[in-house]
Each structure stands twice: as structure tokens, then as C-alpha cells.
N, C-alpha and C. Protein backbone atom coordinates (compact mmCIF):
# COMPACT_ATOMS: atom_id res chain seq x y z
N UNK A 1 16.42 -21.06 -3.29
CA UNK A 1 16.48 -19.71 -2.79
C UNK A 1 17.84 -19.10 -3.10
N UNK A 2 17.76 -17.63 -3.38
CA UNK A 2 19.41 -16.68 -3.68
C UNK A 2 19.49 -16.36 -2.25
N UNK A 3 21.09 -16.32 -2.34
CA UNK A 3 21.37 -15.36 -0.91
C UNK A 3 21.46 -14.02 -1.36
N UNK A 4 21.89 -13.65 -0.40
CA UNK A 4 22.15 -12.25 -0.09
C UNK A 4 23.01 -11.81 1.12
N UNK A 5 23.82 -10.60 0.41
CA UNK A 5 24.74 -10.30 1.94
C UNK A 5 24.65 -8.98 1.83
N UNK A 6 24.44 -8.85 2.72
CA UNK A 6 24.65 -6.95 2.74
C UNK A 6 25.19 -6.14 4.37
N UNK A 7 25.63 -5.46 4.20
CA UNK A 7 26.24 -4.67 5.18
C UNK A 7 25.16 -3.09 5.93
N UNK A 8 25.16 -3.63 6.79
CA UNK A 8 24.64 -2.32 8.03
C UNK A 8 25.23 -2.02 8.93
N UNK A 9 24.07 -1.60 10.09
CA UNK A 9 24.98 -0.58 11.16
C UNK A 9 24.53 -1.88 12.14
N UNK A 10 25.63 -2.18 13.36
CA UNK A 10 25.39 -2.89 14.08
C UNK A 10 24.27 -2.64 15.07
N UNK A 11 23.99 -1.38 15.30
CA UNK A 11 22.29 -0.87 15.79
C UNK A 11 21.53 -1.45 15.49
N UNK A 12 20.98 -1.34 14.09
CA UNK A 12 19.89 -2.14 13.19
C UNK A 12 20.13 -3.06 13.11
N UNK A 13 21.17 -4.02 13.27
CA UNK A 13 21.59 -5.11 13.23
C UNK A 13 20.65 -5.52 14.47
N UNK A 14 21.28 -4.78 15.63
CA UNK A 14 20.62 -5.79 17.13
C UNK A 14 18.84 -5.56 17.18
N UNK A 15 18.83 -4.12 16.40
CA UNK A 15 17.06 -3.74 15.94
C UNK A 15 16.27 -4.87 15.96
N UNK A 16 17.01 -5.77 14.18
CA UNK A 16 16.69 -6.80 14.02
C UNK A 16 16.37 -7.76 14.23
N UNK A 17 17.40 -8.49 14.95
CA UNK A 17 17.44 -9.41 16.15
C UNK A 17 16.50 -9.46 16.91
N UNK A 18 16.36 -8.51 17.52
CA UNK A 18 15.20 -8.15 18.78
C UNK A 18 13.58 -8.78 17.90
N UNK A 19 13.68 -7.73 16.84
CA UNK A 19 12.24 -7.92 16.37
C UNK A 19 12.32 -9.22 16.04
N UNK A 20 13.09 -9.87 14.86
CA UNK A 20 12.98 -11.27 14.79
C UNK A 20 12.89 -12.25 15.90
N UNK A 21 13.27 -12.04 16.85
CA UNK A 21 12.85 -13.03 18.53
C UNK A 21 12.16 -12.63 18.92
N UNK A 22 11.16 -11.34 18.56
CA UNK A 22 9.89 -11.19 19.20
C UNK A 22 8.92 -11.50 18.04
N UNK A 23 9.18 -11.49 17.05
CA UNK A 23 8.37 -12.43 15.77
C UNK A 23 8.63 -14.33 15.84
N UNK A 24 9.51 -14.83 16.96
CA UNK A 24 9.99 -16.06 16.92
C UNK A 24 9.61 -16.68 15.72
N UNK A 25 11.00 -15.95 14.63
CA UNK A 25 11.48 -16.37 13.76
C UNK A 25 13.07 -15.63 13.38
N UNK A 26 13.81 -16.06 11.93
CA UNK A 26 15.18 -15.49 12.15
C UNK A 26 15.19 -14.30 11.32
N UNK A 27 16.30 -13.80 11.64
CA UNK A 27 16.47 -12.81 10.99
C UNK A 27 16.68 -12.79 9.47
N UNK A 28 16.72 -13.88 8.94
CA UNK A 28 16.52 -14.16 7.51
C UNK A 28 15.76 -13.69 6.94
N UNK A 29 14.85 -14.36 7.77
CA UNK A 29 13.25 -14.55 7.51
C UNK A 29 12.39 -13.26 7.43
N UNK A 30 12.79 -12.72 8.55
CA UNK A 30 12.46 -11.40 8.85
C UNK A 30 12.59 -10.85 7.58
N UNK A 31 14.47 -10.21 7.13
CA UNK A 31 14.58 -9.57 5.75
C UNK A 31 13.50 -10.39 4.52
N UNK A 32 13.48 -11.79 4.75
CA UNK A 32 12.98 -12.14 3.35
C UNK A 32 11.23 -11.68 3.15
N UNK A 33 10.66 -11.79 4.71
CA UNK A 33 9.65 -11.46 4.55
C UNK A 33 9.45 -9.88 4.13
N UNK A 34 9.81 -9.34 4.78
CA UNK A 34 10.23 -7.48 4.34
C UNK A 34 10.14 -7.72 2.86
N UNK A 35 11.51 -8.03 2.07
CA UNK A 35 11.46 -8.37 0.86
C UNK A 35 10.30 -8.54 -0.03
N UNK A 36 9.77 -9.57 0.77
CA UNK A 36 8.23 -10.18 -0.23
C UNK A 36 7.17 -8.93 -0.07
N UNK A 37 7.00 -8.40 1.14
CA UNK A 37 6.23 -7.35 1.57
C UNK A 37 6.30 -6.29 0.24
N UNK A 38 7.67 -5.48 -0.01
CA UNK A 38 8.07 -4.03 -0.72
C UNK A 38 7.99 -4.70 -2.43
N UNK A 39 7.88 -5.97 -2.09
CA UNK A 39 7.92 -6.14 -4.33
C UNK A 39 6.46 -6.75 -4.28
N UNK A 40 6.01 -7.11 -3.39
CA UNK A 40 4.48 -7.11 -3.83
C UNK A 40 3.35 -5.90 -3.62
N UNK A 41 4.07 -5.12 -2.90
CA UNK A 41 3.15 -3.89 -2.59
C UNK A 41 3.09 -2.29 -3.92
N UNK A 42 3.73 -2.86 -4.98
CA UNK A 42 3.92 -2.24 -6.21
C UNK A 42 2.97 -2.72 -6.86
N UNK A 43 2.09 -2.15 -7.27
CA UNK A 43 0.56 -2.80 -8.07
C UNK A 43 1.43 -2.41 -9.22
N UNK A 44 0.72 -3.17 -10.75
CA UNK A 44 1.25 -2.70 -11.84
C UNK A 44 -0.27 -1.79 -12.57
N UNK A 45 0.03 -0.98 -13.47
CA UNK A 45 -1.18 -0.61 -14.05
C UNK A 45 -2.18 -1.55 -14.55
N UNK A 46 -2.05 -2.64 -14.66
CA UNK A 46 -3.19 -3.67 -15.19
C UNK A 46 -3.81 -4.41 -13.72
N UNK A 47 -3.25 -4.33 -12.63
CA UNK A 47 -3.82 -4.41 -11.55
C UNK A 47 -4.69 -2.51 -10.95
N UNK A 48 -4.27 -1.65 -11.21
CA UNK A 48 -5.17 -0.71 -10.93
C UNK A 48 -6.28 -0.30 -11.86
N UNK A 49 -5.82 -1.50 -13.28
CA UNK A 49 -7.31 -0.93 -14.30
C UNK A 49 -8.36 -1.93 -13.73
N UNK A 50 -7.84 -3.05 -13.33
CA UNK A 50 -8.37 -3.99 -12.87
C UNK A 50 -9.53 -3.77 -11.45
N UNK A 51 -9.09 -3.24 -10.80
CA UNK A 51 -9.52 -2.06 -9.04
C UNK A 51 -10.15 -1.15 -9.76
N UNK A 52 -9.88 -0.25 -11.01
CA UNK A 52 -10.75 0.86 -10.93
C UNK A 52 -12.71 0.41 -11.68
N UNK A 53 -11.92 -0.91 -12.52
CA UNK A 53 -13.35 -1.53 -13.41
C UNK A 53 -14.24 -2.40 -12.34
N UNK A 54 -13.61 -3.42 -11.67
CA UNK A 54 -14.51 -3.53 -10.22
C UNK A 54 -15.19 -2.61 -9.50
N UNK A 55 -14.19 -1.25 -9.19
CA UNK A 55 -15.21 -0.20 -8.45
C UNK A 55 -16.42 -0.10 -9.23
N UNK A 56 -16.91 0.44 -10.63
CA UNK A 56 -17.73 0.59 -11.52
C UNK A 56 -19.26 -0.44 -11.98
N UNK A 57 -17.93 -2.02 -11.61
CA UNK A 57 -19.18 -2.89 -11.23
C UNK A 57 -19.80 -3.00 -10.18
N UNK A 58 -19.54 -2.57 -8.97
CA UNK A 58 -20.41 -2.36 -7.89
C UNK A 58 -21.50 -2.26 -7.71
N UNK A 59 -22.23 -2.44 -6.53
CA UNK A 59 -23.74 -2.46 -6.29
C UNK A 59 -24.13 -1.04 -6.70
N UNK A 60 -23.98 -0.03 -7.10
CA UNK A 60 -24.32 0.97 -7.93
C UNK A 60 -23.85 0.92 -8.66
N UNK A 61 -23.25 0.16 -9.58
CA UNK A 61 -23.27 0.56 -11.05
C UNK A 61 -22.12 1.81 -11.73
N UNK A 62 -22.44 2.08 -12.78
CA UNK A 62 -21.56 2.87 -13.05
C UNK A 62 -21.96 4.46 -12.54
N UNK A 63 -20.65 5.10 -11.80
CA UNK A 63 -21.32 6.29 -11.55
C UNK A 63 -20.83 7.82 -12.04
N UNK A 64 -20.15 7.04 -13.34
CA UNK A 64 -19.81 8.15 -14.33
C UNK A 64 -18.58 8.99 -13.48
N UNK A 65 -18.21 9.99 -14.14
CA UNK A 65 -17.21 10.90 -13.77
C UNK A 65 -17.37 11.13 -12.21
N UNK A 66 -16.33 10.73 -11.74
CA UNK A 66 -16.74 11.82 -10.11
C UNK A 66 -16.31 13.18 -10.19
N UNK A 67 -17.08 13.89 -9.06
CA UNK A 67 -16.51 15.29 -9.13
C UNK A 67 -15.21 15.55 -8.48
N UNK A 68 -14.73 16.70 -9.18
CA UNK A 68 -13.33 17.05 -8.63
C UNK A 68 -13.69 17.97 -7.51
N UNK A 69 -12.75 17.96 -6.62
CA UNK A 69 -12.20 18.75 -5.10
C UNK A 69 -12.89 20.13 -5.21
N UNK A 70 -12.38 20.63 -5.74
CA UNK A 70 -12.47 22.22 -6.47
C UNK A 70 -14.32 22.43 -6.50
N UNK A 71 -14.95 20.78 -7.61
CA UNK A 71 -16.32 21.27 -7.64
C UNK A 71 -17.20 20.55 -6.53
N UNK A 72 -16.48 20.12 -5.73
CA UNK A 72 -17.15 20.07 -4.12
C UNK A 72 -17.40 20.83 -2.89
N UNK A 73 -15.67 21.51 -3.76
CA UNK A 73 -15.78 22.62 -2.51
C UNK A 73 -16.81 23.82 -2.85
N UNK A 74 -16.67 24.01 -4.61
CA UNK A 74 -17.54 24.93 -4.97
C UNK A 74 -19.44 24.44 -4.43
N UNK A 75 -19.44 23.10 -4.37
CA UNK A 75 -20.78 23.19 -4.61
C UNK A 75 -21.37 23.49 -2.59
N UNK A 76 -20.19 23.11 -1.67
CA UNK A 76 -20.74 23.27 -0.13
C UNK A 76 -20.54 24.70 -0.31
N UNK A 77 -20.11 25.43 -0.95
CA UNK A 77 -20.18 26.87 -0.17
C UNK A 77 -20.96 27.81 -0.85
N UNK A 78 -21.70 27.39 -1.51
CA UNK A 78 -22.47 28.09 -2.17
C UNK A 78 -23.87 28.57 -1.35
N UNK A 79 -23.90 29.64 -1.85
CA UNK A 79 -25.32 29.98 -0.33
C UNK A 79 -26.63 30.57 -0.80
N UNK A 80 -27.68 30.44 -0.82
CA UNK A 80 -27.97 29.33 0.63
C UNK A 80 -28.21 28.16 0.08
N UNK A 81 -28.12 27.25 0.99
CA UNK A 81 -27.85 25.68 0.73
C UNK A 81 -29.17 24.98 0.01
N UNK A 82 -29.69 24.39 -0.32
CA UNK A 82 -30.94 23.57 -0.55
C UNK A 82 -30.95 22.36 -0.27
């Protein structure tokens, strides 16, 4: 494992603390987990081509273009309804 040192406000400091003894674990841990949390929560584009080609295989199938906002809103307000 790398360390790390970094400097804050002694507020967030005791923030910390608190939450890490109400997570009974340390404040290391705490930052490292945070850490793991914010660099895995960055999908890369080959993970969202990946999510958008699953949606497509779905129990319906492919369902072609969806409609845009604009031609949803156009198509509820159109009158009278059928």
C-alpha cells in the first residue's frame, strides 16, 4: 500500500473521526475506502458501450432509436388524444 498525507481543517478532521467510530473502523480506512469509491465510480466509454449493448439485448430486443423529449412532448399534447 502508498501513503498519503494531506492537510485539512481540524473540523473535518473530528467529522472524520466521528464517522469512522461510527463505521467501527479507522480513519484510514475510511479515506481509503472514499478513495476506492470516487476512482471506481468513473465508468470508461467501453464500459457504457458495454450498458448501452446489454440494454438492446434485453427481453425486448432491439428497440431502435428512442424518441427524443421534444417528440414526446409533441406527441402528449396533441389533441384529441387516441
Amino acid at each position: 500500500m502508498a501513503s498519503l498525507t494531506i492537510a485539512i481543517d481540524p473540523e473535518i478532521l473530528e467529522a472524520a473521526k466521528r464517522e469512522a467510530e461510527r463505521r467501527r473502523i479507522t480513519v484510514d480506512q475510511l479515506v481509503a475506502d472514499t478513495l476506492v469509491g470516487v476512482s471506481r465510480s468513473h465508468s470508461t466509454d467501453a464500459d457504457k458501450e458495454a450498458l448501452i449493448r446489454l440494454m438492446h439485448e434485453g427481453p425486448l430486443g432491439d428497440l431502435g432509436k428512442l424518441p427524443t423529449r421534444d417528440e414526446i412532448y409533441a406527441e402528449r399534447t396533441q389533441w384529441p388524444r387516441s
